[in-house]
N, C-alpha and C. Protein backbone atom coordinates (compact mmCIF):
# COMPACT_ATOMS: atom_id res chain seq x y z
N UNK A 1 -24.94 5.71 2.86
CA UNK A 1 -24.55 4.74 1.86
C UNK A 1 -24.74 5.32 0.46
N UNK A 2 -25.83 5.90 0.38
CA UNK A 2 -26.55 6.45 -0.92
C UNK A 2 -25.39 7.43 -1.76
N UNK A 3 -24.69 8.10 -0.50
CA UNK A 3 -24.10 9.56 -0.58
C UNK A 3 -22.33 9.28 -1.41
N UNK A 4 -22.03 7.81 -0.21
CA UNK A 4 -20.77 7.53 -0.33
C UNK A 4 -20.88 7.07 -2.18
N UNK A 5 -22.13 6.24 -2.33
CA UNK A 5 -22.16 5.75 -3.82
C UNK A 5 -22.23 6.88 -4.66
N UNK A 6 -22.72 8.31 -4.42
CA UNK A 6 -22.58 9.01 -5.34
C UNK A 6 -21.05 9.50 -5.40
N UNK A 7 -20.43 9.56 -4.48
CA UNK A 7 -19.22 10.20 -4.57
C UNK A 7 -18.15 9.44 -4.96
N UNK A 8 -18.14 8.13 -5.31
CA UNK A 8 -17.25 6.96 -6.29
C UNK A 8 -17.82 7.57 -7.70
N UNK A 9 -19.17 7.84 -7.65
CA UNK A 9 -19.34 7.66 -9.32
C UNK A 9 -19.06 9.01 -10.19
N UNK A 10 -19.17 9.83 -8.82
CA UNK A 10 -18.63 11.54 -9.25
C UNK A 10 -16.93 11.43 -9.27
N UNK A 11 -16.62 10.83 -8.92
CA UNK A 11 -14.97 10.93 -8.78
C UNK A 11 -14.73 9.70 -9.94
N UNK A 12 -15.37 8.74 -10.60
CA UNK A 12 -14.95 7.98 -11.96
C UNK A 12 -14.43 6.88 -11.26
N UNK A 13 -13.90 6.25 -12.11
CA UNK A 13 -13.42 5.08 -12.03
C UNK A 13 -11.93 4.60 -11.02
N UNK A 14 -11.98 3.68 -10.52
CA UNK A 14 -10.58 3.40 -9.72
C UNK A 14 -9.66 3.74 -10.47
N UNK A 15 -8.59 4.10 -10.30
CA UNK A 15 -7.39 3.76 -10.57
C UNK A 15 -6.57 2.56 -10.89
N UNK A 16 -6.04 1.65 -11.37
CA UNK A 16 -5.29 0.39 -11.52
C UNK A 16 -6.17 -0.40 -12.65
N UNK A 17 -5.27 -1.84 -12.23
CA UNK A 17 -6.16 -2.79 -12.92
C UNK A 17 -5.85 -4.38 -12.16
N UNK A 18 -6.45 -5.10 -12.32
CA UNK A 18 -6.69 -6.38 -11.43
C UNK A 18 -5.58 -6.79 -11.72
N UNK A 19 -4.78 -7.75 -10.70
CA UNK A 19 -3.35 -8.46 -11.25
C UNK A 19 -3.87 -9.56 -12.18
N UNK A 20 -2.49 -9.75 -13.39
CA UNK A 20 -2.78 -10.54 -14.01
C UNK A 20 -3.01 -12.41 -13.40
N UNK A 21 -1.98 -12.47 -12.05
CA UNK A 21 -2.30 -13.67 -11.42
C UNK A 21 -2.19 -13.18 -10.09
N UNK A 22 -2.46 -14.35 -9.11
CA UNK A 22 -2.45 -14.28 -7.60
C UNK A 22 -1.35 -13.66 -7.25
N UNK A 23 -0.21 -13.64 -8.33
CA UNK A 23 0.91 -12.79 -7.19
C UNK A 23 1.59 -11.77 -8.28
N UNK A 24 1.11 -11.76 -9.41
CA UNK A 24 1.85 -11.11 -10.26
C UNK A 24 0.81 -9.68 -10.97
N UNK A 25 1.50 -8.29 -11.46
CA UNK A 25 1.03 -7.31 -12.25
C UNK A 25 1.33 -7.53 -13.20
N UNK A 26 0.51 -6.66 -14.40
CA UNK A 26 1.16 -6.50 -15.46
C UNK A 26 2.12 -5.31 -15.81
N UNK A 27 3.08 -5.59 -16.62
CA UNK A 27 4.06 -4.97 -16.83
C UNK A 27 3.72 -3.55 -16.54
N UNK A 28 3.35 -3.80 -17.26
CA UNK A 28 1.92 -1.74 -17.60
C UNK A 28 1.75 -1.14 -16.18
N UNK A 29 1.32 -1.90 -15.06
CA UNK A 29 1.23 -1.50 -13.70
C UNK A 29 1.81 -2.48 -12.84
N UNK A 30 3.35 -2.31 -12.21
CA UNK A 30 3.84 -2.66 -11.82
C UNK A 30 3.86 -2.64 -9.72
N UNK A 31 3.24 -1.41 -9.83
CA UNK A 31 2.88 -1.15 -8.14
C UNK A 31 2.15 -2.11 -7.85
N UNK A 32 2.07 -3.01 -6.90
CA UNK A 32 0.91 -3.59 -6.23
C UNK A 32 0.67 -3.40 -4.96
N UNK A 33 -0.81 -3.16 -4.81
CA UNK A 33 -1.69 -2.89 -3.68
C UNK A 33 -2.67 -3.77 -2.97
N UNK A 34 -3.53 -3.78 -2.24
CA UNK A 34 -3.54 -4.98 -1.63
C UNK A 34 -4.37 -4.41 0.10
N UNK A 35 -5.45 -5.21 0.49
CA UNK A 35 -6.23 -4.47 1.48
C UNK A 35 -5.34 -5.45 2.84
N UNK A 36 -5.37 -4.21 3.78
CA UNK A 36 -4.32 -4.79 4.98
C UNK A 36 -5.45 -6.05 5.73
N UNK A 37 -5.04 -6.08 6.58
CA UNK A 37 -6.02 -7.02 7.71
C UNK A 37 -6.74 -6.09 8.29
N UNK A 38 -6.12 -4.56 8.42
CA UNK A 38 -7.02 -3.44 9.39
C UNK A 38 -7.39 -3.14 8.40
N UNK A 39 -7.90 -3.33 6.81
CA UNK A 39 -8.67 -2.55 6.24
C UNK A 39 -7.95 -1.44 5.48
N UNK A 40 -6.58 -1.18 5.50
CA UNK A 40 -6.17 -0.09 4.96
C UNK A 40 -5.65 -0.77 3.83
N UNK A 41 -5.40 0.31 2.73
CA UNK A 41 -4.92 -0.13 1.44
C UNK A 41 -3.63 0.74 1.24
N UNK A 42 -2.64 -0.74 1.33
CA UNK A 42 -1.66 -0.69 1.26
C UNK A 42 -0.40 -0.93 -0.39
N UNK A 43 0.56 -0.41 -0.42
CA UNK A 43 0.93 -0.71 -1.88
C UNK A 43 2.45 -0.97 -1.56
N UNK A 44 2.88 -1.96 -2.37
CA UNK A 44 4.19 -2.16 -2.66
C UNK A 44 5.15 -1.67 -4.16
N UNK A 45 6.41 -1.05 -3.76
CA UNK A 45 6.57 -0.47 -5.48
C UNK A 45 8.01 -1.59 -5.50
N UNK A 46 7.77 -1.37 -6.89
CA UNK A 46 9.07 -2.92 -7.38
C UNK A 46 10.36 -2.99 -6.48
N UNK A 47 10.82 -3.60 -6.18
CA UNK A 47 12.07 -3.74 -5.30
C UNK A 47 12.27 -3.52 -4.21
N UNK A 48 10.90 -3.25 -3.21
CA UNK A 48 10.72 -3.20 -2.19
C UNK A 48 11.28 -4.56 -1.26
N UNK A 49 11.14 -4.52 -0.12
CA UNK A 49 11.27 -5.69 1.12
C UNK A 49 10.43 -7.08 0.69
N UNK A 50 9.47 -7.05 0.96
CA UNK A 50 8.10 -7.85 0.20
C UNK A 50 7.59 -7.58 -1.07
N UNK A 51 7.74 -7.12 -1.55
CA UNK A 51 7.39 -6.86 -3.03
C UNK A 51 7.43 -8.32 -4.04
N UNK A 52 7.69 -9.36 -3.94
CA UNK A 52 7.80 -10.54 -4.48
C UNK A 52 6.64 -11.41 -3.99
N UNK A 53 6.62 -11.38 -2.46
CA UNK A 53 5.73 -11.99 -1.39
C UNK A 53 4.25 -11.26 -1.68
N UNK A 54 4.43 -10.09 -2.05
CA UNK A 54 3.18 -9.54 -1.94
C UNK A 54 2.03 -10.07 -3.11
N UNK A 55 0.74 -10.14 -2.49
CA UNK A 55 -0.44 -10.85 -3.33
C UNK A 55 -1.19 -9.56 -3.31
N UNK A 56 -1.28 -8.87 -5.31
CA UNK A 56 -1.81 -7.71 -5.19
C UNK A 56 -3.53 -8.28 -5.43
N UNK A 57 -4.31 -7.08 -4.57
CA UNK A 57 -5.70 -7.22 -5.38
C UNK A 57 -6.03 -6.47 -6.27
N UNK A 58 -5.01 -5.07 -6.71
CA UNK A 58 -4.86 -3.84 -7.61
C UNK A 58 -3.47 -3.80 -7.54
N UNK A 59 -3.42 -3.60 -9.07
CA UNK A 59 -2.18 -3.07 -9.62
C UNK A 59 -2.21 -1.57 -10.31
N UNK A 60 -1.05 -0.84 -10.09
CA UNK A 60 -0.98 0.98 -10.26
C UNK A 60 -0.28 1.10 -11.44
N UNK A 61 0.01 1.67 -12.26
CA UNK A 61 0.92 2.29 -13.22
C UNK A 61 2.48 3.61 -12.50
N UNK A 62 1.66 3.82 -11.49
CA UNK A 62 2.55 4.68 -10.47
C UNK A 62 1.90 4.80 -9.39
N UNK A 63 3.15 5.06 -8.01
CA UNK A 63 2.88 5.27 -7.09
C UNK A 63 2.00 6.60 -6.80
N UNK A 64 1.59 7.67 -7.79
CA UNK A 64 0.40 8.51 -7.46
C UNK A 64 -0.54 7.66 -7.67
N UNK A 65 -0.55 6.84 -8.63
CA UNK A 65 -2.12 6.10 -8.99
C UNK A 65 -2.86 5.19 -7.56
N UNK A 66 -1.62 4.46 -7.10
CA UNK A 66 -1.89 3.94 -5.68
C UNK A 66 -2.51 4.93 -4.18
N UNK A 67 -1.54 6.15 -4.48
CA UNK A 67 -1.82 6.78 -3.54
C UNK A 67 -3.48 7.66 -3.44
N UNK A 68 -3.47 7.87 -5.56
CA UNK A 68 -5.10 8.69 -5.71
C UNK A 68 -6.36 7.41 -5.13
N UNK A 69 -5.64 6.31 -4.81
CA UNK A 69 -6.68 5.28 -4.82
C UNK A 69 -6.86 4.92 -3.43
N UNK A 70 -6.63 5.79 -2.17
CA UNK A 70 -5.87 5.42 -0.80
C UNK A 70 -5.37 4.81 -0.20
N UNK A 71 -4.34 4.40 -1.08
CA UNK A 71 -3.35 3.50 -0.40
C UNK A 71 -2.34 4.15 0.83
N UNK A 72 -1.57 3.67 0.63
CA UNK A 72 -0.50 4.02 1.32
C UNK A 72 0.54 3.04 1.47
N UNK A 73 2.64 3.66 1.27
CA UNK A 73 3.55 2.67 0.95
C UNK A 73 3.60 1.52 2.30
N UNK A 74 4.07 0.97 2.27
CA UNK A 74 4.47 -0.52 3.27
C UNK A 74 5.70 -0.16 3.65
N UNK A 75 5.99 0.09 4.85
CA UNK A 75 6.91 0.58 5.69
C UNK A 75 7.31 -0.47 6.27
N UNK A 76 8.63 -0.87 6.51
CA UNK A 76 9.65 -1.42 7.19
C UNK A 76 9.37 -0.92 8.37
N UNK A 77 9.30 -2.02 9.74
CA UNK A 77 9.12 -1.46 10.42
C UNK A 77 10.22 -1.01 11.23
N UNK A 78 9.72 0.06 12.27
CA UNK A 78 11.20 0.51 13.08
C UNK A 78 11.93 0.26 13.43
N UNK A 79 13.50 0.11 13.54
CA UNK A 79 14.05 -1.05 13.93
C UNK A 79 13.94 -0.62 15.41
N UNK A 80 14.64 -1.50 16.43
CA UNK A 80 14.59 -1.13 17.22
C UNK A 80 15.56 -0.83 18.21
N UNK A 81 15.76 0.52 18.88
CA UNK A 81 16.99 1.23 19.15
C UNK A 81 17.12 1.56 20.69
N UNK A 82 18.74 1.00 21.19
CA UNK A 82 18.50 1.37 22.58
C UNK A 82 18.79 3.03 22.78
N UNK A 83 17.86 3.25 23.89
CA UNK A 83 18.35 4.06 24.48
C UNK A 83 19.00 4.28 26.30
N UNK A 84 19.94 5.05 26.15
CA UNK A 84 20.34 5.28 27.45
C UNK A 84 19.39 6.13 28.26
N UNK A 85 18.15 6.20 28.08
CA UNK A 85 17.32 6.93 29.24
C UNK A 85 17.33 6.66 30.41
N UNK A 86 17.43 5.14 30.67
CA UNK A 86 17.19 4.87 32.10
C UNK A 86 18.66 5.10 32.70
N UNK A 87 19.93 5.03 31.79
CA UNK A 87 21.18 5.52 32.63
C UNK A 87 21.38 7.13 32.84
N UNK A 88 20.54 7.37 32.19
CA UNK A 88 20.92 9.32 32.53
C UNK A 88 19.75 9.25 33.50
N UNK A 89 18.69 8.69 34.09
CA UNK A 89 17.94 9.16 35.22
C UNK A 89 18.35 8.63 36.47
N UNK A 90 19.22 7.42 36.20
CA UNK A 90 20.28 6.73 37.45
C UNK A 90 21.00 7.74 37.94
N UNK A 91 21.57 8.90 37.18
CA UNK A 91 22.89 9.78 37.18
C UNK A 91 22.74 10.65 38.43
């Protein structure tokens, strides 16, 4: 615990800044980020899928600022695609 606290205070300050409301950034940092349900910190950049829906708990100035802060973007998920596997093992 001791170790992890030194290594926030050796590496400075977060990155971002708090949203100005429950669903909105300020202009200045427009990325919003936001802790998943598994714990990961996730970010949305303007014009994304959810990006409207999204409730940031940090806002970025850029998507490096999100990413120096460990985030990571919000992916659409896969769509989902047939394949003919099971007719080429019929063959």
């Amino acid at each position: 615990m001791l170790a992890a606290l030194l290594l926030v205070l050796a590496l400075g300050p977060r990155p971002g800044v708090p949203p100005d409301t429950p669903w909105s950034c300020p202009a200045t940092h427009p990325v919003k980020g936001y802790l998943s349900e598994s714990g990961r910190r996730i970010y949305h950049l303007p014009g994304s899928t959810w990006y409207e829906e999204a409730s940031p708990e940090r806002c970025y100035a850029s998507e490096a600022d999100a990413l120096r802060d460990g985030g990571r973007p919000w992916r659409d998920p896969a769509p989902w695609r047939r394949t003919d596997d099971l007719a080429r093992v019929a063959r």
